[in-house]
Protein backbone atom coordinates (compact mmCIF):
# COMPACT_ATOMS: atom_id res chain seq x y z
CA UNK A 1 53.52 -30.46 8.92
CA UNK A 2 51.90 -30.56 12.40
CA UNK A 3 50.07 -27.26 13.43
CA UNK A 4 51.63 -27.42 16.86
CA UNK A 5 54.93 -25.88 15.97
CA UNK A 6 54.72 -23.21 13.11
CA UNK A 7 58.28 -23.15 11.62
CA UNK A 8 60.34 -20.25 12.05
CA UNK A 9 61.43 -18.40 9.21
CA UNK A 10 63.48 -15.37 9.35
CA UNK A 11 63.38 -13.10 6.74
CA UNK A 12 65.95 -10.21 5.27
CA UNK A 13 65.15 -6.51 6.29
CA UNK A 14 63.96 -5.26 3.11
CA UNK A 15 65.22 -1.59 2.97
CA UNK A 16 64.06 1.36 0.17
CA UNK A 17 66.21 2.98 -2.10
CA UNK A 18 66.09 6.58 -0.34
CA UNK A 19 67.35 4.66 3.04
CA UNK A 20 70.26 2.69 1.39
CA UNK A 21 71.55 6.03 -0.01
CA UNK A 22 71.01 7.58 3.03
CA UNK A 23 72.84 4.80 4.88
CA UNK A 24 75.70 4.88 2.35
CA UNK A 25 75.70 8.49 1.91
CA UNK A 26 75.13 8.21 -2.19
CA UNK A 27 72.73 9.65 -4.06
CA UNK A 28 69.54 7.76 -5.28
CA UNK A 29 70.53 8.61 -8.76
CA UNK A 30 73.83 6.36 -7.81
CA UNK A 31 71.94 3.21 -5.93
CA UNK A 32 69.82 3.36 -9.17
CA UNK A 33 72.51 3.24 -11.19
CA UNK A 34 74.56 0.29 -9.50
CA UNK A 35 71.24 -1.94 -9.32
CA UNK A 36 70.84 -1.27 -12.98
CA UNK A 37 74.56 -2.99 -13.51
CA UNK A 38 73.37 -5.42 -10.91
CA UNK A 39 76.23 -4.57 -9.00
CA UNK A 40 73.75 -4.05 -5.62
CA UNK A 41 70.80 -7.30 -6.14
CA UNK A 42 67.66 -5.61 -5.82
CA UNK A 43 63.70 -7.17 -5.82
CA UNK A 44 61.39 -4.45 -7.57
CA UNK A 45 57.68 -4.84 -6.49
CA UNK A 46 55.61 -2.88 -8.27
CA UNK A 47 56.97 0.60 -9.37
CA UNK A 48 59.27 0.00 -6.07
CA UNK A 49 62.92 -1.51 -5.34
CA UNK A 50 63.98 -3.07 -2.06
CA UNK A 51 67.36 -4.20 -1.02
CA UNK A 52 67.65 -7.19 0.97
CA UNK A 53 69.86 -6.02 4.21
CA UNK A 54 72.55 -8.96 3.53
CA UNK A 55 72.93 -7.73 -0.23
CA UNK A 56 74.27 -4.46 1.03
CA UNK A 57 75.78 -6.29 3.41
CA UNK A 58 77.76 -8.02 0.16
CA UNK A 59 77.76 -4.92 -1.93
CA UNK A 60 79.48 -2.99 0.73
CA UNK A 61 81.97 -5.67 1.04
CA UNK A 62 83.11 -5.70 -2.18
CA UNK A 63 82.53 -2.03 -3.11
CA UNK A 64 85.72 -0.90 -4.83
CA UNK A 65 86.33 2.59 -5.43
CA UNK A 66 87.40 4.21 -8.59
């Protein structure tokens, strides 16, 4: 790879728990819950959980209420 042009790579807005169920109006308790299903993908790092911003994106999407 030539070091004249670094390649661009665009990477997803990893967002918290506490701000998807803040975005979605849900409780924590609830986003926990549906990435323990794996019904919302989620990357844990550490003791933490991010959502990628296009797996909402999917989640919402498909979200079906009961």
């Amino acid at each position: 790879m030539s070091k004249d042009k670094d390649p661009k790579i665009e990477l997803p807005k990893l967002l918290t728990i506490e701000q998807v169920a803040t975005f979605i109006q849900f409780s924590t308790r609830q986003v926990r819950r549906w990435i323990q299903s794996g019904e919302i993908k989620a990357t844990q790092f550490g003791r933490s959980w991010r959502i990628a911003e296009n797996d909402l994106a999917l989640f919402l999407a498909t979200f079906k209420r009961n």
